[in-house]
Protein backbone atom coordinates (compact mmCIF):
# COMPACT_ATOMS: atom_id res chain seq x y z
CA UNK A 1 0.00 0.00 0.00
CA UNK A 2 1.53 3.47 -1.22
CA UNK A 3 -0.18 5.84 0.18
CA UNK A 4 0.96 9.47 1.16
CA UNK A 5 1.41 10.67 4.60
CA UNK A 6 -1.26 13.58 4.99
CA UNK A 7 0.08 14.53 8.40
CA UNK A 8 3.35 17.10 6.97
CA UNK A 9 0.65 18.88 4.49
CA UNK A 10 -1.93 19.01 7.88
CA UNK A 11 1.02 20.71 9.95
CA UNK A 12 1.77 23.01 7.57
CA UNK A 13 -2.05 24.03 7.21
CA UNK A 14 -2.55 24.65 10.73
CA UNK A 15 1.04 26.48 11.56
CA UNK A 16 -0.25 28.68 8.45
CA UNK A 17 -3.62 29.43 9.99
CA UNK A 18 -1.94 30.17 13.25
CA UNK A 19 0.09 32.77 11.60
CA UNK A 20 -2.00 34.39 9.97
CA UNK A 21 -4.34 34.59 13.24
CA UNK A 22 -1.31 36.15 15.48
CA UNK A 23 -0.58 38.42 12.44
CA UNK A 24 -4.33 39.44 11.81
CA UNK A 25 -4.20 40.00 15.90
CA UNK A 26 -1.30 42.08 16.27
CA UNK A 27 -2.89 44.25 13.28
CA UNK A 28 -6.18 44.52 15.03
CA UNK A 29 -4.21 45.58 17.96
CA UNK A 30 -2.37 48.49 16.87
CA UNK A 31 -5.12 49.95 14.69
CA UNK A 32 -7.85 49.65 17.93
CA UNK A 33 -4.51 51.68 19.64
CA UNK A 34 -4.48 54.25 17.09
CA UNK A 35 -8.39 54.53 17.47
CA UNK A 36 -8.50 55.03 21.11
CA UNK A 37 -5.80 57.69 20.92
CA UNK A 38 -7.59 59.55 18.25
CA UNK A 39 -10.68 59.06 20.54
CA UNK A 40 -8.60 60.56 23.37
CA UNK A 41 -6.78 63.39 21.79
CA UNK A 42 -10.17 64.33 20.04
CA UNK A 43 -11.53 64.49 23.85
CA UNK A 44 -9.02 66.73 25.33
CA UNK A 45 -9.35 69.18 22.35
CA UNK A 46 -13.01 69.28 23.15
CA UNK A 47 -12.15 69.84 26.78
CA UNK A 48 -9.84 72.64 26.16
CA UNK A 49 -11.43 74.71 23.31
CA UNK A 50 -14.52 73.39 23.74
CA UNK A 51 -16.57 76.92 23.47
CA UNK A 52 -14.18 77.86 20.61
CA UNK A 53 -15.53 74.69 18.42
CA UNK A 54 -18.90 75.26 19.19
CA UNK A 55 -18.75 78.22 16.38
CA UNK A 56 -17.84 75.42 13.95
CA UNK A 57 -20.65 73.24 14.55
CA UNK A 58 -18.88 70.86 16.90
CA UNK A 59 -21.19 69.34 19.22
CA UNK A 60 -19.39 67.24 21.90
CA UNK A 61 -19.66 66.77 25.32
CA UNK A 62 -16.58 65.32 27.84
């Protein structure tokens, strides 16, 4: 009987699906980072000229 090993091809699969998880994670990471200090810097501008961007149509509250 000649048949083929499926277990190398199987490993690779998975350690490729792995990666690509951690990878897609670390992504997700850094741009839900970038969001939340956006979020905050966008709050402290509010905070500190909030009266001033009220003339522009900003409506915010902190």
């Amino acid at each position: 009987m000649n048949s083929q090993n499926p277990a190398p091809a199987a490993r690779s699969s998975l350690l490729g699906m792995a990666d690509a998880s951690f990878a897609f994670q670390v992504q997700l990471r850094q741009r839900l980072r970038e969001i939340d200090r956006k979020a905050l810097n966008a709050q402290l501008l509010v905070k500190r000229h909030g009266r001033g961007l009220a003339g522009y149509g900003v409506v915010a509250q902190s």
